[in-house]
Protein backbone atom coordinates (compact mmCIF):
# COMPACT_ATOMS: atom_id res chain seq x y z
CA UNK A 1 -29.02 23.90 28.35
CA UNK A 2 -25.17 24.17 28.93
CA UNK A 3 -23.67 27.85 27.36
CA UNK A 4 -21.63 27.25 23.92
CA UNK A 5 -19.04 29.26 23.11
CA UNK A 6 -19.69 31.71 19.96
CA UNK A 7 -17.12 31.86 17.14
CA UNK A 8 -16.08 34.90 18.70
CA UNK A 9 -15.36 33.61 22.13
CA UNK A 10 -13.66 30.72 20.60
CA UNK A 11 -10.95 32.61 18.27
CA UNK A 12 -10.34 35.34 20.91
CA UNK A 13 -9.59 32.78 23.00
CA UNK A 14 -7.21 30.93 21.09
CA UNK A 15 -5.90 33.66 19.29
CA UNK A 16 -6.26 36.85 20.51
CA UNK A 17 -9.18 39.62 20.45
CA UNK A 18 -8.32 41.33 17.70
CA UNK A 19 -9.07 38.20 15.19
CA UNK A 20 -12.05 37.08 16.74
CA UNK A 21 -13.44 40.47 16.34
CA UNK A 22 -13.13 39.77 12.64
CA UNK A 23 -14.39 36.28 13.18
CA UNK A 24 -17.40 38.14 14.45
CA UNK A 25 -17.72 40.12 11.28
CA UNK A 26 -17.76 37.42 9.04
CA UNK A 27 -20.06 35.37 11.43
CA UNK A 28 -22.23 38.27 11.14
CA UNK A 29 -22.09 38.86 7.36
CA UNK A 30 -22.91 34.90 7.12
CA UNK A 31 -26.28 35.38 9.26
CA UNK A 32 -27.18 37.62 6.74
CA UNK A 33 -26.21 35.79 3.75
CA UNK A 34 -28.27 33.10 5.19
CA UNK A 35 -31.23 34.37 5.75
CA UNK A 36 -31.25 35.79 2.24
CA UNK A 37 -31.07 32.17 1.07
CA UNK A 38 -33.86 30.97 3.49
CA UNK A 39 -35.89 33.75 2.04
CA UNK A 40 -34.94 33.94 -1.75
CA UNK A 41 -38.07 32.12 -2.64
CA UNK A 42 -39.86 34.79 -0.87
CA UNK A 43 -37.88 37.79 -2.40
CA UNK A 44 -36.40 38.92 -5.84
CA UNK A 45 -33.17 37.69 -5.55
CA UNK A 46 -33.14 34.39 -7.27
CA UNK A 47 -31.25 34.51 -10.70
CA UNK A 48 -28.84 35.84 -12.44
CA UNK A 49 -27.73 40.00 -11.67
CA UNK A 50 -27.13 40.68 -15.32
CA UNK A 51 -22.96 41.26 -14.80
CA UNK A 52 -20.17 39.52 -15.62
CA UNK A 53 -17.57 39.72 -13.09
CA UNK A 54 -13.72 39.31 -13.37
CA UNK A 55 -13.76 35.57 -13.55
CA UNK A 56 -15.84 35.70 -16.67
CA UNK A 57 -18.66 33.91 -15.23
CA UNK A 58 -22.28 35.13 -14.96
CA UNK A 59 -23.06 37.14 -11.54
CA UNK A 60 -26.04 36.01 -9.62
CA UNK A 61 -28.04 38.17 -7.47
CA UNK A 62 -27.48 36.44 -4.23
CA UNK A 63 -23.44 36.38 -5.19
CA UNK A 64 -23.69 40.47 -5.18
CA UNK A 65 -25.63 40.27 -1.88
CA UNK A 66 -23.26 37.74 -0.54
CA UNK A 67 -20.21 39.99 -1.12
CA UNK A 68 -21.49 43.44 -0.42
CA UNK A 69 -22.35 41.92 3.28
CA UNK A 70 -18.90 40.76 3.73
CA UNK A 71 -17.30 43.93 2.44
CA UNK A 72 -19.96 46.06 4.48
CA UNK A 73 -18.70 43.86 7.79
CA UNK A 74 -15.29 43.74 7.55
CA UNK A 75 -14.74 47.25 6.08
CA UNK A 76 -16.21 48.23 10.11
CA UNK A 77 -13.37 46.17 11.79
CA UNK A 78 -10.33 48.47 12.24
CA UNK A 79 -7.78 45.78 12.46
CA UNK A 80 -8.82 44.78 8.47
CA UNK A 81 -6.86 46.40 5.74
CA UNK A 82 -8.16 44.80 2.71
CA UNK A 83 -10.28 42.02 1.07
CA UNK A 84 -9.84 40.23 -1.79
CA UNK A 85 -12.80 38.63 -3.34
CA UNK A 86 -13.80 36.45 -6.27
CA UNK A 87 -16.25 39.01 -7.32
CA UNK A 88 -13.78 41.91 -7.61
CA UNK A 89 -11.09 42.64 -10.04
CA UNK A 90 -8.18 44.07 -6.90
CA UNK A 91 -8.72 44.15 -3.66
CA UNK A 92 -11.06 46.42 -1.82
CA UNK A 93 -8.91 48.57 0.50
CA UNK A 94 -9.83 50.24 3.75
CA UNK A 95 -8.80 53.07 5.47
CA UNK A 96 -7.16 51.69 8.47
CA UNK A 97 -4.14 52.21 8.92
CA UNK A 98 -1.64 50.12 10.40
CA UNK A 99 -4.31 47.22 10.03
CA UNK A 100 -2.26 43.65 9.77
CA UNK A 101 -5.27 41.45 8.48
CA UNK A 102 -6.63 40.94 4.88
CA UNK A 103 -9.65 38.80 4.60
CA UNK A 104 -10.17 36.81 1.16
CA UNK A 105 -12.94 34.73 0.07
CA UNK A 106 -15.48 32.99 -2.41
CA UNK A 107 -18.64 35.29 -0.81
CA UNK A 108 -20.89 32.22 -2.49
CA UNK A 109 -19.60 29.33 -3.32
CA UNK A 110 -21.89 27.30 -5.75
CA UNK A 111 -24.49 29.81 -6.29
CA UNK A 112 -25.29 28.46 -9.57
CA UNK A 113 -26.93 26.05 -7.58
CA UNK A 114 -29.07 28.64 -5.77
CA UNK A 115 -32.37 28.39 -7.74
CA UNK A 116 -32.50 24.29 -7.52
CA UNK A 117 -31.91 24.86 -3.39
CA UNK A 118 -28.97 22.84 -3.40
CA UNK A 119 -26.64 24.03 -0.42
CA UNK A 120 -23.44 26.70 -1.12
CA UNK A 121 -21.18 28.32 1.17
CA UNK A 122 -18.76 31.05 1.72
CA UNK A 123 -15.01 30.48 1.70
CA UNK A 124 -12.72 32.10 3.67
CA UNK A 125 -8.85 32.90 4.50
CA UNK A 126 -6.99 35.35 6.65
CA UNK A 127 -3.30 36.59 6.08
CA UNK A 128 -1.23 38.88 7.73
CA UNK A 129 -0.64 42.38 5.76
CA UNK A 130 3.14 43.08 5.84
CA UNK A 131 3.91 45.98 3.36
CA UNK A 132 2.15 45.63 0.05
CA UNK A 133 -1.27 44.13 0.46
CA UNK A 134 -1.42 41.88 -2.58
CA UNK A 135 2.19 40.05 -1.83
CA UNK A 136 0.92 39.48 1.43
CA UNK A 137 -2.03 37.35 0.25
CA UNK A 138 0.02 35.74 -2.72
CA UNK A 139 2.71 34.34 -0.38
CA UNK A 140 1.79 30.51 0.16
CA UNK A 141 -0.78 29.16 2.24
CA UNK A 142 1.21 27.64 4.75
CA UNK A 143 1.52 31.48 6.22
CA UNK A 144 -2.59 31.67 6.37
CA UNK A 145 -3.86 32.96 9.88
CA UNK A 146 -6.96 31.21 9.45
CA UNK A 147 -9.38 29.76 7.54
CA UNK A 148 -12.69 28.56 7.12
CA UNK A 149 -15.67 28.32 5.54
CA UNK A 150 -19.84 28.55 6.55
CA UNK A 151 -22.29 26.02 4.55
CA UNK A 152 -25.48 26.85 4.30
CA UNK A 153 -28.04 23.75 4.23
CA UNK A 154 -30.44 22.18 6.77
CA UNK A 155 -27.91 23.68 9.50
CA UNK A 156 -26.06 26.27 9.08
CA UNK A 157 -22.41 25.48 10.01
CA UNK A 158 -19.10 26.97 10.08
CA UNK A 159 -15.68 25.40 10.05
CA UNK A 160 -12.45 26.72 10.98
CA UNK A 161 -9.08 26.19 11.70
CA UNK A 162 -5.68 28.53 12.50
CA UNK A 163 -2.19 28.25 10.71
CA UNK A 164 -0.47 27.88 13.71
CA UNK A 165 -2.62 25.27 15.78
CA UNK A 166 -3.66 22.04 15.49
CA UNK A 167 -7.18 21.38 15.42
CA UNK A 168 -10.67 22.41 13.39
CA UNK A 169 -13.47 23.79 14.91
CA UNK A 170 -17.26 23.41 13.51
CA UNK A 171 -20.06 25.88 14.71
CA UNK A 172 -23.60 25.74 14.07
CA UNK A 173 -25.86 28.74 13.87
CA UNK A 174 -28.35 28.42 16.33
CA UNK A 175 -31.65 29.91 16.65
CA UNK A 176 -30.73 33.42 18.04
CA UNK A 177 -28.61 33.85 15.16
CA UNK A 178 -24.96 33.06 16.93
CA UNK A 179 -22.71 30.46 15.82
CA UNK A 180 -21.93 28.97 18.47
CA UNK A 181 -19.14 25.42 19.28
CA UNK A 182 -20.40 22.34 18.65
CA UNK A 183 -17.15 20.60 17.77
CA UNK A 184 -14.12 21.69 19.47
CA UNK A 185 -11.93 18.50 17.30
CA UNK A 186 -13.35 17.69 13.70
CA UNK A 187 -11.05 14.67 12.45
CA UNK A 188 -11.13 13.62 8.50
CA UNK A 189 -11.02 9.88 8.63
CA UNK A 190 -7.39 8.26 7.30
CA UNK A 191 -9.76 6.82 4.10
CA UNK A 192 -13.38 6.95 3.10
CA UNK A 193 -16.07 5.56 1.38
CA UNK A 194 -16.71 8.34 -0.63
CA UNK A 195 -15.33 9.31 -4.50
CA UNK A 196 -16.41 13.29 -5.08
CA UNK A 197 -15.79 14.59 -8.72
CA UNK A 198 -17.41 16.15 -12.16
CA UNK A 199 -17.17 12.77 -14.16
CA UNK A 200 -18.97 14.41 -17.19
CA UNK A 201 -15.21 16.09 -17.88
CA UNK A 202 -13.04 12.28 -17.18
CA UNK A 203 -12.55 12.36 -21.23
CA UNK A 204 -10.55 14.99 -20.98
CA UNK A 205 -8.78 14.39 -17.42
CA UNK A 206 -4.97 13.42 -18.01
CA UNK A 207 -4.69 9.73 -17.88
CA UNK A 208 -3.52 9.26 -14.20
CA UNK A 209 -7.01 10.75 -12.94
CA UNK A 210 -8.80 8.70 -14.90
CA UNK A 211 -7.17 5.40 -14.06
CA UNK A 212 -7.52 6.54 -10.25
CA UNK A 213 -10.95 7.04 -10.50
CA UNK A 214 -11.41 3.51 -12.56
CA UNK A 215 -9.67 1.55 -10.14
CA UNK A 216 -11.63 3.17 -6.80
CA UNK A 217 -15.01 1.98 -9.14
CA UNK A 218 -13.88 -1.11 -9.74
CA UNK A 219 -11.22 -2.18 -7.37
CA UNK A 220 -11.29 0.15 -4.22
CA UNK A 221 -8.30 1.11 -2.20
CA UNK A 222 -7.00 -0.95 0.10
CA UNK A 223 -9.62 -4.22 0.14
CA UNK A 224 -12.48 -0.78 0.84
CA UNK A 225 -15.20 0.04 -1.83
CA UNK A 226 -16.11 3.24 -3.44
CA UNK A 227 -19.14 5.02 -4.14
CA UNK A 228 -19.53 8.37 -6.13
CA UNK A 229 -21.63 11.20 -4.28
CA UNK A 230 -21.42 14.71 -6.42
CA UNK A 231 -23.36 18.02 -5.18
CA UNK A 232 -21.59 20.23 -7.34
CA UNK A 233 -21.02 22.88 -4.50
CA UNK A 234 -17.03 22.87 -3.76
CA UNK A 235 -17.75 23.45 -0.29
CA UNK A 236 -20.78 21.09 0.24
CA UNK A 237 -18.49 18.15 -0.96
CA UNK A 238 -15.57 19.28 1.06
CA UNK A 239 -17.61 19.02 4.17
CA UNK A 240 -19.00 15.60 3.17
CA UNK A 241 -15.43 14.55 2.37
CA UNK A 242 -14.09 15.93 6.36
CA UNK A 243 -16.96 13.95 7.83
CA UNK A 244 -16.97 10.56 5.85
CA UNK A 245 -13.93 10.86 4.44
CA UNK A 246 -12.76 9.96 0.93
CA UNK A 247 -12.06 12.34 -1.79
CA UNK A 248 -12.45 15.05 -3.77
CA UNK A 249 -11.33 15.87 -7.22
CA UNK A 250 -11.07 18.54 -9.31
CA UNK A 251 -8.18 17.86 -12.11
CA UNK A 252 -6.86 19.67 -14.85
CA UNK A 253 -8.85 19.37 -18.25
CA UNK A 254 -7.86 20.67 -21.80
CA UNK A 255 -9.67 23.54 -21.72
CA UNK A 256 -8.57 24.19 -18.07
CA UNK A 257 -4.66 22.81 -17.96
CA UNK A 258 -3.36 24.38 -14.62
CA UNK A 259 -7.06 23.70 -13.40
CA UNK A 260 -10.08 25.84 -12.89
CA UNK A 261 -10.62 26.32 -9.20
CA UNK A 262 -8.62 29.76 -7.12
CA UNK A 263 -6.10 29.04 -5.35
CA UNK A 264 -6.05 31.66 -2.69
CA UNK A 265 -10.35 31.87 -1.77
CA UNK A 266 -10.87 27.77 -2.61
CA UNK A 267 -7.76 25.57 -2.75
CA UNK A 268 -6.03 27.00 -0.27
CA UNK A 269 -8.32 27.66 2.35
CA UNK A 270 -9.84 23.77 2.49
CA UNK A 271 -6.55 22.78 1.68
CA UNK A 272 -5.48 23.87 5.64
CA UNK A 273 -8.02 22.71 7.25
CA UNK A 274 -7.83 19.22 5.33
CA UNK A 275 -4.39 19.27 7.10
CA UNK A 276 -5.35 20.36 10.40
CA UNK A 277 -7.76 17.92 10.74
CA UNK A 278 -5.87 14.74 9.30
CA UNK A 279 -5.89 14.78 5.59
CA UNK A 280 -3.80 16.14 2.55
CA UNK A 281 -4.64 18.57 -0.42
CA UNK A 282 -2.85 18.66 -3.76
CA UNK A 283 -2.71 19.77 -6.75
CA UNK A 284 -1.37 16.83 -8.54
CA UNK A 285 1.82 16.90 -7.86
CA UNK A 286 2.26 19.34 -5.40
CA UNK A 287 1.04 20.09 -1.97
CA UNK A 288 -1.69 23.26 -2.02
CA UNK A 289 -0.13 24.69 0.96
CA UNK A 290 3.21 25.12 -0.25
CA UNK A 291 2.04 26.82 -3.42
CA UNK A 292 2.97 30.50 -4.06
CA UNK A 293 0.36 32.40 -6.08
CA UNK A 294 1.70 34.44 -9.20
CA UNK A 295 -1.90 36.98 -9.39
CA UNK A 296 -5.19 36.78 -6.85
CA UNK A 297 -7.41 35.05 -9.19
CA UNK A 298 -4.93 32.18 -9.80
CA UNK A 299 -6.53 28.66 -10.80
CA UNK A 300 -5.40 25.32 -9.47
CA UNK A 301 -6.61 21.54 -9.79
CA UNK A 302 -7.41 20.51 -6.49
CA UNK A 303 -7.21 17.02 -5.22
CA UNK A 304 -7.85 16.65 -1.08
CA UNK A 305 -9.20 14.46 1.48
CA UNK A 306 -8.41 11.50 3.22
CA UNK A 307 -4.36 10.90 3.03
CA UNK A 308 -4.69 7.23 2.04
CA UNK A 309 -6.77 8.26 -1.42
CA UNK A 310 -4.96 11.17 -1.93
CA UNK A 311 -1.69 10.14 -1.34
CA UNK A 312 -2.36 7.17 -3.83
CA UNK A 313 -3.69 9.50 -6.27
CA UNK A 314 -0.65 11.95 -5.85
CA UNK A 315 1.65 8.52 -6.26
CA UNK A 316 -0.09 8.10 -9.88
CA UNK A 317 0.63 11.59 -11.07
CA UNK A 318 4.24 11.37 -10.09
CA UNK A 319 4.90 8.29 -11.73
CA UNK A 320 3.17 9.95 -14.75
CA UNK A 321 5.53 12.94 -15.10
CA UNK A 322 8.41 10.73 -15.31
């Protein structure tokens, strides 16, 4: 069997040694996560850890898990300052100094999910630390490093892509536990089959969104037929959505008017590689990447895929507001 590059060998290459040794963290953190999934049948760690944490939602046990490992990996990699996660009020600082990197992330995306086995993920983006730690993850997204995200499923896969290259990457875990390249150019396709959203809240969606979603039921876009496929896992649809194409919406609501999913560990992490690999992410009206964030745990509606649905959909809005 040919070698495959690891994650590792893959970012140092591209982008220097000091970023794919905290590629190698996270990679490393994920093999853990992972295998507490593939065993949580087998272990106590199904259900909920009876905490609340700052997004007001109910902690599971594998969510603690899931973000202690990251913490635990990347608080050994000198060249990390800080992380900012979804489970944690601030950011968790480290005592490196003159470290330029903060990781931040969504340890475990979907984990609601955990105890029907449907597949979650981890989220993931890297910025550059220049001065205070929190402006330098609030500034927008189009000065990310990196970003990526791991799904855990049948295969275990993780996705990437750099601010400043063109391309997305996809690595698959393999059985001695590396993740190693098996897709050096992952392409979304210009429009899809595929319609990805929460319909049970379309009531309350602002009018645009709902006509959108009518007319790709009813109509299709451009002579090309919709169906609806919904996991419920943000980053299990996204990766549907960069294979097959299509789209994937999350839109503001009345009890959630700005929108309900983070900008800096969700939004704006898919959002680049969307972009790097051919598609578009918005957030109505505006384009995710050229958002500033006004706090860490900032919520956004979230609208990306292929570029011929969402740039239809983003047509809609705008006509809208006027």
């Amino acid at each position: 069997m040919a070698y495959r590059r690891t994650v590792e060998e893959f970012v140092t290459e591209r982008a220097g040694a000091e970023l794919g040794v905290v590629f190698a963290a996270i990679a490393v953190a994920s093999q853990g996560i992972e295998r507490q999934i593939r065993l949580a049948g087998l272990s106590d760690v199904y259900g909920a850890f009876g905490a609340v944490n700052v997004q007001g939602e109910q902690q599971q046990k594998l969510d603690v898990y899931a973000n202690d490992e990251l913490i635990a990996q990347l608080g050994k990699v000198k060249s990390v300052a800080a992380v900012v996660s979804e489970e944690d009020e601030g950011p968790v600082m480290f005592d490196h100094p003159g470290a330029e990197f903060a990781v931040i992330f969504d340890p475990l995306d979907g984990s609601s999910n955990i105890d029907v086995n449907v597949n979650v993920g981890t989220i993931f983006s890297i910025a550059r630390v220049s001065g205070d730690v929190v402006e330098s993850v609030l500034k927008p997204g189009t000065e990310q490093i990196a970003a990526g995200y791991v799904v855990y499923g049948p295969s275990t896969v993780m996705v990437i892509a750099f601010g400043d290259k063109d391309g997305v990457a996809g690595f698959t875990l393999d059985a001695e536990g590396r993740f190693v390249l098996t897709s050096e150019s992952m392409t979304m396709p210009p429009q899809g089959p595929y319609y990805s959203a929460n319909e049970a809240n379309a009531a309350s969606w602002p009018v645009a969104y709902q006509e959108f979603v009518k007319t790709l039921v009813s109509e299709g876009l451009a002579g090309k037929a919709y169906s609806a496929r919904y996991i419920g896992s943000l980053v299990a649809d996204f990766h549907r959505t960069l294979l097959k194409g299509g789209v994937f919406l999350y839109p503001p609501t009345e009890k959630a008017p700005t929108g309900k999913l983070r900008l800096l560990y969700e939004a704006r992490p898919l959002a680049l590689i969307a972009e790097k690999a051919g598609g578009a992410a918005v957030n109505g009206a505006t384009r995710i990447l050229d958002l500033k964030a006004e706090g860490i745990h900032e919520r956004t509606s979230l609208i990306v895929g292929s570029k011929a649905e969402v740039e239809a959909l983003n047509r809609l809005v705008m006509g809208a507001a006027k």
